[in-house]
N, C-alpha and C. Protein backbone atom coordinates (compact mmCIF):
# COMPACT_ATOMS: atom_id res chain seq x y z
N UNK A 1 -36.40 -91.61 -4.03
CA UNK A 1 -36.70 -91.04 -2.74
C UNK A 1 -37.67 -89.88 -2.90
N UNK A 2 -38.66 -89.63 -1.60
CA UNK A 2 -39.30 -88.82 -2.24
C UNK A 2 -39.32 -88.19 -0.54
N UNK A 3 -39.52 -86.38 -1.17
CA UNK A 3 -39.16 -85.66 0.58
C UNK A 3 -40.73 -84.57 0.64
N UNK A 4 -41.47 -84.74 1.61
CA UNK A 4 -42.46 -84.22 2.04
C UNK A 4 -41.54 -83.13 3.05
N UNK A 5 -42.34 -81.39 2.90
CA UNK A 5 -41.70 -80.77 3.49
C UNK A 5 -42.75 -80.01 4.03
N UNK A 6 -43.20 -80.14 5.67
CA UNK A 6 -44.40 -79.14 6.48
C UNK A 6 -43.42 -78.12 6.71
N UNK A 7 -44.02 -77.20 6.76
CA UNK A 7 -43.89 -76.00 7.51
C UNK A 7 -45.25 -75.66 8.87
N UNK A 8 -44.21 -75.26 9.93
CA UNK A 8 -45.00 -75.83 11.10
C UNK A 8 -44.58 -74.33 11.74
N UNK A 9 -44.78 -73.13 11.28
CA UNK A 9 -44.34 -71.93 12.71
C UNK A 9 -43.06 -71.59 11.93
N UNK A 10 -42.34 -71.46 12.74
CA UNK A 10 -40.58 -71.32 12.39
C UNK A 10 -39.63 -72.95 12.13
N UNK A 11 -40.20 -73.90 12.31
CA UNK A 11 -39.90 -75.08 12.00
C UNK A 11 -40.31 -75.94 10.58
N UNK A 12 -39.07 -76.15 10.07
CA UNK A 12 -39.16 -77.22 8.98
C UNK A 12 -39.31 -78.87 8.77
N UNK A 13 -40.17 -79.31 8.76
CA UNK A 13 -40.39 -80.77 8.76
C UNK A 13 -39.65 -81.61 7.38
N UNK A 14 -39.29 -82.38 7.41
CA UNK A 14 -39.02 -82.82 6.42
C UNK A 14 -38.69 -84.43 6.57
N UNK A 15 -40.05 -85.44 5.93
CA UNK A 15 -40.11 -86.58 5.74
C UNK A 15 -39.76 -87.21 4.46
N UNK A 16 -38.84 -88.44 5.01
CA UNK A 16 -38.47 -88.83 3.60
C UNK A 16 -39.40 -90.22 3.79
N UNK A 17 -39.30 -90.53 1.99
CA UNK A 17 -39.67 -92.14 1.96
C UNK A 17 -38.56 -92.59 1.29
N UNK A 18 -38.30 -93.77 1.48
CA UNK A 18 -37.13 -94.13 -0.13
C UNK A 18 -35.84 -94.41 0.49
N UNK A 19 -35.00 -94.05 -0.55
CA UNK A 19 -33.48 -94.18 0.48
C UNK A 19 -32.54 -93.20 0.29
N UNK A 20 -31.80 -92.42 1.27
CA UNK A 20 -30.95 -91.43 0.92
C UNK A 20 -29.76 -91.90 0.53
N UNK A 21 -29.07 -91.89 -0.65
CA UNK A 21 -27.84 -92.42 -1.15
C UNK A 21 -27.26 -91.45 -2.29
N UNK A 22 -25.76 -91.27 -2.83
CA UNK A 22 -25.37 -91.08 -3.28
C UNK A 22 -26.48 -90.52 -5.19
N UNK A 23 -27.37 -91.52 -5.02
CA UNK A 23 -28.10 -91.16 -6.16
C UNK A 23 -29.50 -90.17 -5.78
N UNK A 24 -29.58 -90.13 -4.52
CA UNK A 24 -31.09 -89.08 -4.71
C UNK A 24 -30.47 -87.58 -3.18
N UNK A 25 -29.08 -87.40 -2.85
CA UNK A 25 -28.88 -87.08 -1.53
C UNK A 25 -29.00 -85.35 -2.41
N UNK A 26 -28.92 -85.03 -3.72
CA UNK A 26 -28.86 -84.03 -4.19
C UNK A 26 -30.52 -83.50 -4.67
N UNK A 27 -31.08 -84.33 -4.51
CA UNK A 27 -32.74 -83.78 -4.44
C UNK A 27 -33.05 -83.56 -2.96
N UNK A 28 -32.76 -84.66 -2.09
CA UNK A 28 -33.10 -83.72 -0.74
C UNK A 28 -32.69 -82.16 -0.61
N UNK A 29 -30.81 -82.03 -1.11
CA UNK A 29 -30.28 -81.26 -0.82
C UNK A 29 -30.91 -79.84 -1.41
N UNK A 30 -31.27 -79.97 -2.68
CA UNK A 30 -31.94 -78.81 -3.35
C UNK A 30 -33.31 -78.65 -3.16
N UNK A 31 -33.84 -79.76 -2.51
CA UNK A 31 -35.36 -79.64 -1.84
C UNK A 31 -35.34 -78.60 -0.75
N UNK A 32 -34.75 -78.87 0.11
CA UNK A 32 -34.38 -77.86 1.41
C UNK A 32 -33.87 -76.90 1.32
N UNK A 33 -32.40 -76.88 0.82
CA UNK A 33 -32.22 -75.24 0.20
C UNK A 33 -33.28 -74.58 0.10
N UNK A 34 -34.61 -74.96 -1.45
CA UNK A 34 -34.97 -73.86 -1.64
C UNK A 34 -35.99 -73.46 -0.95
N UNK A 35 -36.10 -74.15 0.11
CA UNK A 35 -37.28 -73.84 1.31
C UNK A 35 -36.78 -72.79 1.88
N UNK A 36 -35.81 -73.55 2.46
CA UNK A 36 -34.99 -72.42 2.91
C UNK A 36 -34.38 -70.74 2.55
N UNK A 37 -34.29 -71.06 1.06
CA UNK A 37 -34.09 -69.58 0.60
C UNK A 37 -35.29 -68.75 0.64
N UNK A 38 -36.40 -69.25 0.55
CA UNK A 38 -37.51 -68.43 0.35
C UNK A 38 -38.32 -68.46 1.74
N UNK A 39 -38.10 -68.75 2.81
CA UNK A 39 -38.54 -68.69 3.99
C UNK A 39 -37.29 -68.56 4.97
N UNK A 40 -37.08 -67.14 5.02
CA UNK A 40 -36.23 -66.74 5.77
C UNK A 40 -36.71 -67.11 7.35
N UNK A 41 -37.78 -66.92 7.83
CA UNK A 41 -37.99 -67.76 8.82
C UNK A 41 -38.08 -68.76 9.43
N UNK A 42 -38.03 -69.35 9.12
CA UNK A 42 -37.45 -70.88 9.19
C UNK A 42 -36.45 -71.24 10.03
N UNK A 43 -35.99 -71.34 11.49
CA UNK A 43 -35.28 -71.77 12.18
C UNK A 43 -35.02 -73.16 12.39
N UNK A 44 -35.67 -73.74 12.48
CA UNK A 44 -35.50 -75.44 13.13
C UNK A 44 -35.67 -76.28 11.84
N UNK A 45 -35.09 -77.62 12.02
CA UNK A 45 -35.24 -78.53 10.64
C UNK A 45 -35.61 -79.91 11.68
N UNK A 46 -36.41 -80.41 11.39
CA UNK A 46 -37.03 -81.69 11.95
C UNK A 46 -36.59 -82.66 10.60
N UNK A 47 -36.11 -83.95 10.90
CA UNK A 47 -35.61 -84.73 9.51
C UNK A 47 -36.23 -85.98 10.38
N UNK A 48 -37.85 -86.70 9.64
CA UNK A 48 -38.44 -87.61 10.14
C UNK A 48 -38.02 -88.96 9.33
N UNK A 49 -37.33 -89.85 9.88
CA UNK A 49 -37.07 -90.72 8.99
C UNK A 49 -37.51 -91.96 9.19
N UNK A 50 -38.73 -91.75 9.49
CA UNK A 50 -39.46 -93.05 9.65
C UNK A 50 -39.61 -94.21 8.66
N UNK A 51 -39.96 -93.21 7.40
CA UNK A 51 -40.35 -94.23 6.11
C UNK A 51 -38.94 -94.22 5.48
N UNK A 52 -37.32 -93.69 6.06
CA UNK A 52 -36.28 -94.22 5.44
C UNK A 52 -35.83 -95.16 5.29
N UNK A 53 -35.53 -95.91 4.27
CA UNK A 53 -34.92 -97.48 4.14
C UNK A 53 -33.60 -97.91 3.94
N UNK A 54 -32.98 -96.85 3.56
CA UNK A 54 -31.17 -97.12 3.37
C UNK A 54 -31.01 -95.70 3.45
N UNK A 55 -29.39 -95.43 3.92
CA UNK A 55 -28.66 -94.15 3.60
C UNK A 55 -27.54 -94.55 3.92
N UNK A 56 -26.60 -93.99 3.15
CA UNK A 56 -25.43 -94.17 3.16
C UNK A 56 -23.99 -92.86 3.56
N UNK A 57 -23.49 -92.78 3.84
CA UNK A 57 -22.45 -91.50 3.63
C UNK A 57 -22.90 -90.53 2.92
N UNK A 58 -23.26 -90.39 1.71
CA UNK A 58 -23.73 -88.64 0.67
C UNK A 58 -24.63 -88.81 1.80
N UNK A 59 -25.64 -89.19 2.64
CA UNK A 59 -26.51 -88.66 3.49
C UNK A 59 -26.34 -88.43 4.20
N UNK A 60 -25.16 -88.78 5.14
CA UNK A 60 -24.09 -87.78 6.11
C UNK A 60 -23.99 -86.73 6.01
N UNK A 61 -23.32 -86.99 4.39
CA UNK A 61 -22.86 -85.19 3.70
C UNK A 61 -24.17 -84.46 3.85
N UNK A 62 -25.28 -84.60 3.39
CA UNK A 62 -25.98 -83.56 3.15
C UNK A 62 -27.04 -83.51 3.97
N UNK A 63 -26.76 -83.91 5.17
CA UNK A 63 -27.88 -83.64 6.46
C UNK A 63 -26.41 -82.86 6.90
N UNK A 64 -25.38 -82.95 7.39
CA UNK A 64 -24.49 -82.26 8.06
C UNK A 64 -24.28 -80.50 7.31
N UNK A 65 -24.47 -80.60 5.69
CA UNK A 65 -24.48 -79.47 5.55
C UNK A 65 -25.92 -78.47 5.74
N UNK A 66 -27.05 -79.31 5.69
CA UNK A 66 -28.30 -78.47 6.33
C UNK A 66 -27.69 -77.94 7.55
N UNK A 67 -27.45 -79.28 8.50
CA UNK A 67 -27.50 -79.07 10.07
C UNK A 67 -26.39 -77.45 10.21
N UNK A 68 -25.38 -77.14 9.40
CA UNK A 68 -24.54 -75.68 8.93
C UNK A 68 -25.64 -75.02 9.20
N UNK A 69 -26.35 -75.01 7.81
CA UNK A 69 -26.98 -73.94 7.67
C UNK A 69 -28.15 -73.57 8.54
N UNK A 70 -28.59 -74.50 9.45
CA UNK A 70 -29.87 -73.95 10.09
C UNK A 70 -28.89 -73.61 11.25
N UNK A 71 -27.74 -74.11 11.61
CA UNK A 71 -26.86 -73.75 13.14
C UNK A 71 -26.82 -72.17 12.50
N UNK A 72 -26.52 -71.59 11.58
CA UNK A 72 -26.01 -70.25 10.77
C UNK A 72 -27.13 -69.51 11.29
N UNK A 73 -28.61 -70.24 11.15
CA UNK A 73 -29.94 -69.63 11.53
C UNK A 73 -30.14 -69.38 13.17
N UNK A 74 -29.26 -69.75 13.99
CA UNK A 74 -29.58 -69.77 15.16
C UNK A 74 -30.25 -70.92 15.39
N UNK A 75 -30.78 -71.77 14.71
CA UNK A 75 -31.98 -73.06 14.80
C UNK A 75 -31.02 -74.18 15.24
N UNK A 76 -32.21 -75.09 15.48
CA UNK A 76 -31.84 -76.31 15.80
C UNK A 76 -32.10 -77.45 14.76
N UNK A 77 -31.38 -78.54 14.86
CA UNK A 77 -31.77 -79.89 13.60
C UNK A 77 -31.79 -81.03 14.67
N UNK A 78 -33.35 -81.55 14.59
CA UNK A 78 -33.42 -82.42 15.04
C UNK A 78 -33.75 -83.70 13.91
N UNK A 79 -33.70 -85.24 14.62
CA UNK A 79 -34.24 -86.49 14.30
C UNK A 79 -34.70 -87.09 14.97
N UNK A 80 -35.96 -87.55 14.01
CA UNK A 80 -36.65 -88.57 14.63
C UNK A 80 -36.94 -89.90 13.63
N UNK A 81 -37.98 -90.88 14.48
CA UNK A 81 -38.09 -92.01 13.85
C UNK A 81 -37.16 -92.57 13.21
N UNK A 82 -36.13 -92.39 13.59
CA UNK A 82 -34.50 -93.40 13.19
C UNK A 82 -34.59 -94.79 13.44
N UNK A 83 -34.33 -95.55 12.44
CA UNK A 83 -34.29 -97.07 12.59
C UNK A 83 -32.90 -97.26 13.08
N UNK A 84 -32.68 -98.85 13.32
CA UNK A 84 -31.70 -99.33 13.72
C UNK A 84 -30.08 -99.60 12.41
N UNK A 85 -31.02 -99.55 11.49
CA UNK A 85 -29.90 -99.76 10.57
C UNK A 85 -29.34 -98.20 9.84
N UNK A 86 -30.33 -97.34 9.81
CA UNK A 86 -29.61 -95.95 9.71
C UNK A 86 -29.12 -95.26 11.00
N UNK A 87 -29.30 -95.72 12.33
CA UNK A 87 -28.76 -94.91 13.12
C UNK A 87 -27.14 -95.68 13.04
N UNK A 88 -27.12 -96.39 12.68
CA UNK A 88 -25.28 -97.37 13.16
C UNK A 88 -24.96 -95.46 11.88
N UNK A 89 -24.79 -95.90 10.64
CA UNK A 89 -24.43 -94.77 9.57
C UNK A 89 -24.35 -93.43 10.80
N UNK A 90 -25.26 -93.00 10.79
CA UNK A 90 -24.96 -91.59 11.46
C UNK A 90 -24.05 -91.51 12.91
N UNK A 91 -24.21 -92.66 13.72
CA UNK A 91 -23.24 -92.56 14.61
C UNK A 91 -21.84 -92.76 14.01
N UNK A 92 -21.42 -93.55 13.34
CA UNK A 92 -20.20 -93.56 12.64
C UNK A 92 -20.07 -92.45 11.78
N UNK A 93 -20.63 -91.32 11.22
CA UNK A 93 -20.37 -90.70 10.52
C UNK A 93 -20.26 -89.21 11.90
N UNK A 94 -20.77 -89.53 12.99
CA UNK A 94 -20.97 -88.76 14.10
C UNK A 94 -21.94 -87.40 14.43
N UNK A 95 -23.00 -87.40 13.96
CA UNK A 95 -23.49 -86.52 13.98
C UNK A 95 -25.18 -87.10 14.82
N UNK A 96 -24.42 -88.07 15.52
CA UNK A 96 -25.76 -88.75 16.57
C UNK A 96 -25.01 -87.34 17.89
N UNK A 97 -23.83 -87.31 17.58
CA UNK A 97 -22.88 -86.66 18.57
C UNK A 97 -23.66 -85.02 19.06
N UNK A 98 -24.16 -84.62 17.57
CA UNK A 98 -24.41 -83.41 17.55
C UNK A 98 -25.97 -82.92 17.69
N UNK A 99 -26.12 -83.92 16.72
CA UNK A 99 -28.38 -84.30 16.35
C UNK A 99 -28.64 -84.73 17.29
N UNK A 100 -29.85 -84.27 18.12
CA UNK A 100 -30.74 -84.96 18.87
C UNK A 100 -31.70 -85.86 18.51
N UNK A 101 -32.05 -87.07 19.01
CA UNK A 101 -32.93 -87.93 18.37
C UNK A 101 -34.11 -88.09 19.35
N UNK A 102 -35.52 -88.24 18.67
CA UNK A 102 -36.50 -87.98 19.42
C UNK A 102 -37.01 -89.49 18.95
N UNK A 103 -38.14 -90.61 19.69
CA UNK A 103 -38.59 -91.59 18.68
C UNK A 103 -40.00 -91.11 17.90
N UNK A 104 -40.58 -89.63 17.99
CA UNK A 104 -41.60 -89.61 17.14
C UNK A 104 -41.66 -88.02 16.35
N UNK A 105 -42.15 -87.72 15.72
CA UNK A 105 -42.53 -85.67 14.98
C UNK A 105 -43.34 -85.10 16.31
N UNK A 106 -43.78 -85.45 17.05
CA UNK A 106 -44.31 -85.01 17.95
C UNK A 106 -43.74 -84.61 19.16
N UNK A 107 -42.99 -85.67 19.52
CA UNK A 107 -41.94 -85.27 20.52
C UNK A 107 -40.86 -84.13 20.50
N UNK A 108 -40.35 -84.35 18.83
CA UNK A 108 -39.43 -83.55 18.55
C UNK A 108 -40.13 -81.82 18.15
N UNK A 109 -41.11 -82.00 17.51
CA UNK A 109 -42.20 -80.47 17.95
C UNK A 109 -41.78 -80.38 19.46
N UNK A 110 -42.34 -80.72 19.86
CA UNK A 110 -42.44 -79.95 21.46
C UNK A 110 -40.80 -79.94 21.89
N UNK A 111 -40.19 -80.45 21.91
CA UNK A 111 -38.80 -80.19 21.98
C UNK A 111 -38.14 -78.43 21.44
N UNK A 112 -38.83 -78.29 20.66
CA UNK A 112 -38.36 -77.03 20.32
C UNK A 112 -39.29 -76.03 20.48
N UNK A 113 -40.72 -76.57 21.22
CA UNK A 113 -41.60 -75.35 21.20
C UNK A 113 -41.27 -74.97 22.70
């Protein structure tokens, strides 16, 4: 898996390619952290998952513990470009409940601007 990370203002972009699973959910996880530690400004997390191809549960886990830490920020965590076979995962794992889903990075920009 591989995670492209814009910085856009006070908003964090973050595109994956690949698949989030149990074997790569700890490189996203330490990808973002350390954005995060070193850009205290940083409110919002945009998670574009257009080019995602599988995810499983650890990708539950570790989008739900971002979605903590940017709620901690006052920010928001949005998604976009969700396919049909990763959105079933996140609604069962429930955090369609909590995440807003946009269908493009553009939409979800202006959503928070």
């Amino acid at each position: 898996m591989q995670v492209q990370l814009i910085r856009r203002k006070k908003n964090l972009i973050a595109r994956f390619k690949g698949e989030l699973d149990h074997h790569t959910s700890a490189v996203f996880r330490q990808t973002v952290d350390k954005e995060l530690e070193k850009n205290d400004h940083v409110q919002n997390l945009i998670l574009n998952m257009t080019n995602l191809t599988f995810m499983d549960s650890s990708g539950i886990g570790v989008i739900l513990g971002r979605y903590k830490q940017i709620k901690a920020r006052g920010g928001k965590v949005i998604i976009c470009g969700l396919k049909t076979h990763n959105k079933k995962i996140l609604e069962m794992g429930g955090l369609l409940k909590i995440i807003p889903v946009y269908s493009d990075e553009s939409k979800a920009i202006a959503n928070l601007d």
